[in-house]
C-alpha atoms as a PDB file:
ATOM      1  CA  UNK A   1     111.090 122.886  74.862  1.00  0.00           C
ATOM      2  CA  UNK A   2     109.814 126.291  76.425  1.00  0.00           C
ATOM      3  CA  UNK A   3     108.534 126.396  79.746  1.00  0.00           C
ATOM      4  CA  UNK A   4     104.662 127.312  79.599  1.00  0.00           C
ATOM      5  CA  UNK A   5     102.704 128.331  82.328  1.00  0.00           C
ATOM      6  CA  UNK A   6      99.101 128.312  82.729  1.00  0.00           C
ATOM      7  CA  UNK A   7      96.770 129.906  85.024  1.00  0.00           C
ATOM      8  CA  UNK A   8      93.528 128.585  85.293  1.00  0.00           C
ATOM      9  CA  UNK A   9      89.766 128.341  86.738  1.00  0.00           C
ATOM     10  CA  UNK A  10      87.117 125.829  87.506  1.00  0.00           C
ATOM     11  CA  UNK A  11      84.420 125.127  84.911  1.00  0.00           C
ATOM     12  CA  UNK A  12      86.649 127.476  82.457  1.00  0.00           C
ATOM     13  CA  UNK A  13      85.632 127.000  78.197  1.00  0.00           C
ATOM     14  CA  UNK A  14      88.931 129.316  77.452  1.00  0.00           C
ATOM     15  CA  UNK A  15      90.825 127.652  79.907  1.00  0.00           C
ATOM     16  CA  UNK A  16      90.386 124.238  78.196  1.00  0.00           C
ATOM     17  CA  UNK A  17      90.685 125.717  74.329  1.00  0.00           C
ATOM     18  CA  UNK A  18      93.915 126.899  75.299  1.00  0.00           C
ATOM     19  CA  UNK A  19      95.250 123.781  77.143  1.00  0.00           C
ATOM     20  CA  UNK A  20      93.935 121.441  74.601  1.00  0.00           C
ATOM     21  CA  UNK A  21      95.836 123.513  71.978  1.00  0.00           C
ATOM     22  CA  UNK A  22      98.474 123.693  74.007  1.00  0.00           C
ATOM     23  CA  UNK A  23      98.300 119.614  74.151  1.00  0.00           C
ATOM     24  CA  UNK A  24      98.202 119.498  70.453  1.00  0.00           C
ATOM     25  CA  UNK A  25     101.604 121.461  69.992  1.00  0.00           C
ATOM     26  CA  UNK A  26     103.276 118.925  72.152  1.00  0.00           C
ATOM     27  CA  UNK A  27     103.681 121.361  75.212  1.00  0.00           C
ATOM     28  CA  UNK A  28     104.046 120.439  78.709  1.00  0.00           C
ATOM     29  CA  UNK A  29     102.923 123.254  81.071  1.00  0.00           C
ATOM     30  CA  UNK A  30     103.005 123.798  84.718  1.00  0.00           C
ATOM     31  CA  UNK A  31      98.715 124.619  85.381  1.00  0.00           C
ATOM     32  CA  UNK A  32      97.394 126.773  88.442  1.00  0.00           C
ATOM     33  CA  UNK A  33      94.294 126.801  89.173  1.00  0.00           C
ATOM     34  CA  UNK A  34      93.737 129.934  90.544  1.00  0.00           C
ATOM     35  CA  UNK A  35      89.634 129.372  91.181  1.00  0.00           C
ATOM     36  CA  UNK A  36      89.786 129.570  95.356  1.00  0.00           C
ATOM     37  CA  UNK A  37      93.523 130.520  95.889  1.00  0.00           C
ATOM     38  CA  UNK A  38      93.618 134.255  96.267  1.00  0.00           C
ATOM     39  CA  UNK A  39      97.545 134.283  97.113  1.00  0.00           C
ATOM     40  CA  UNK A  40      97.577 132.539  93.320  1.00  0.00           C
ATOM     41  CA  UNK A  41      95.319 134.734  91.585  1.00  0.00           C
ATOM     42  CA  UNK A  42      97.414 137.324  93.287  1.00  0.00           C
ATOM     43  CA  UNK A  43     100.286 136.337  92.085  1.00  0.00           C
ATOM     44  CA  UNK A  44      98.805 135.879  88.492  1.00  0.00           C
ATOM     45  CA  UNK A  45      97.150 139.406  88.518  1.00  0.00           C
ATOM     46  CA  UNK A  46     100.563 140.912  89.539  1.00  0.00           C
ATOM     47  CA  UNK A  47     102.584 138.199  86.807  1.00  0.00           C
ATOM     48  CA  UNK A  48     100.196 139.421  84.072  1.00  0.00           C
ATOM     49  CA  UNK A  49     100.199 143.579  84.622  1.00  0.00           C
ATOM     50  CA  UNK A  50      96.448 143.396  85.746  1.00  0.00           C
ATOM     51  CA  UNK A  51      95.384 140.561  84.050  1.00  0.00           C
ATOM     52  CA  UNK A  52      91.783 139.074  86.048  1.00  0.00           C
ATOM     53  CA  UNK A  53      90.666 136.576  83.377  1.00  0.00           C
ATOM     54  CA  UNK A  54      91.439 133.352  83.408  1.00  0.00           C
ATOM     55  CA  UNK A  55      93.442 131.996  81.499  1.00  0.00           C
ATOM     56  CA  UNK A  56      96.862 133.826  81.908  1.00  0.00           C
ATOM     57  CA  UNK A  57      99.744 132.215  79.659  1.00  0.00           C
ATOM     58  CA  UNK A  58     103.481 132.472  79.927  1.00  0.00           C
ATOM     59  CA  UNK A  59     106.116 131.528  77.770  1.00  0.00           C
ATOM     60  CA  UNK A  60     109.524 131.196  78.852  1.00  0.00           C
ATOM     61  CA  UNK A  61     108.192 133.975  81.448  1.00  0.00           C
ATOM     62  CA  UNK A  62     106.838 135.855  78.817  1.00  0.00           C
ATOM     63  CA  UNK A  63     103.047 136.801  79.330  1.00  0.00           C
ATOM     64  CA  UNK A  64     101.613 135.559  75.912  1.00  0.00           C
ATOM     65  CA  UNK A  65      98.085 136.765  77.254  1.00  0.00           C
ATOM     66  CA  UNK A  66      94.626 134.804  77.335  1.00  0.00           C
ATOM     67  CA  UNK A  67      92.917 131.533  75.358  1.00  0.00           C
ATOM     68  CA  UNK A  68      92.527 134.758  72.071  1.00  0.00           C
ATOM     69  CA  UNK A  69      95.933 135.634  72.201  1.00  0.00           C
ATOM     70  CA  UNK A  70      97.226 132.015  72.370  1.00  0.00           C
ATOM     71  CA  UNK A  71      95.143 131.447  69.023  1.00  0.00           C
ATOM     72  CA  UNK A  72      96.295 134.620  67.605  1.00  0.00           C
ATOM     73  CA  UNK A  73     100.173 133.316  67.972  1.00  0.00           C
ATOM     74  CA  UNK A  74      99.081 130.006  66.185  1.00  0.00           C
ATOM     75  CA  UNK A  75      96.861 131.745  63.106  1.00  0.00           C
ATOM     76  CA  UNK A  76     100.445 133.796  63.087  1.00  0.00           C
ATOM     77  CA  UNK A  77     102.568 131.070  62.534  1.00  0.00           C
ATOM     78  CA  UNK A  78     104.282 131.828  65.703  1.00  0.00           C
ATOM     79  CA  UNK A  79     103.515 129.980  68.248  1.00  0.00           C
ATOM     80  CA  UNK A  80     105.682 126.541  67.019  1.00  0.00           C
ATOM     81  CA  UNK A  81     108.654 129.240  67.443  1.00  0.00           C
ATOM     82  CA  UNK A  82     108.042 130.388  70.878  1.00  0.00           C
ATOM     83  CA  UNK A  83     107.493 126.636  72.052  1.00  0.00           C
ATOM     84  CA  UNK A  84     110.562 125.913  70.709  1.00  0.00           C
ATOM     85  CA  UNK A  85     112.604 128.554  71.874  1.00  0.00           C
END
């Protein structure tokens, strides 16, 4: 199974879409909640070329993007694949 990383915020409606999709695919993931840390968030704005938004996904180190993104790989038929890889 891929490794799947998940950076996330308090109180966050994407945040939980993707997690709970995540959930549904089988997938563990490492979550960090990024809400008060700003050596985190940091680290996730420099992991994600910019990225502010929570959340920021990575798949196998690969930055898959936010909760849209995540849904765009599944309406794609992709996401199973990545998961698996």
């Amino acid at each position: 199974m891929a490794k799947v990383e998940i950076y996330t915020g308090n109180f966050c409606g994407f945040c939980s879409a993707a997690k709970r999709l995540l959930k549904q695919k089988g997938a563990s993931f490492a979550e960090t909640n990024v809400h008060s840390d700003t050596t985190k968030r940091a680290e996730m704005t420099q992991r994600s070329n910019g990225g502010r938004t929570v959340p920021q996904i990575f798949i196998n180190d690969i930055h898959v993007g936010g909760c849209d993104e995540l849904f765009d790989l599944e309406r794609a038929g992709k996401l199973d694949q990545m998961l698996s890889a």
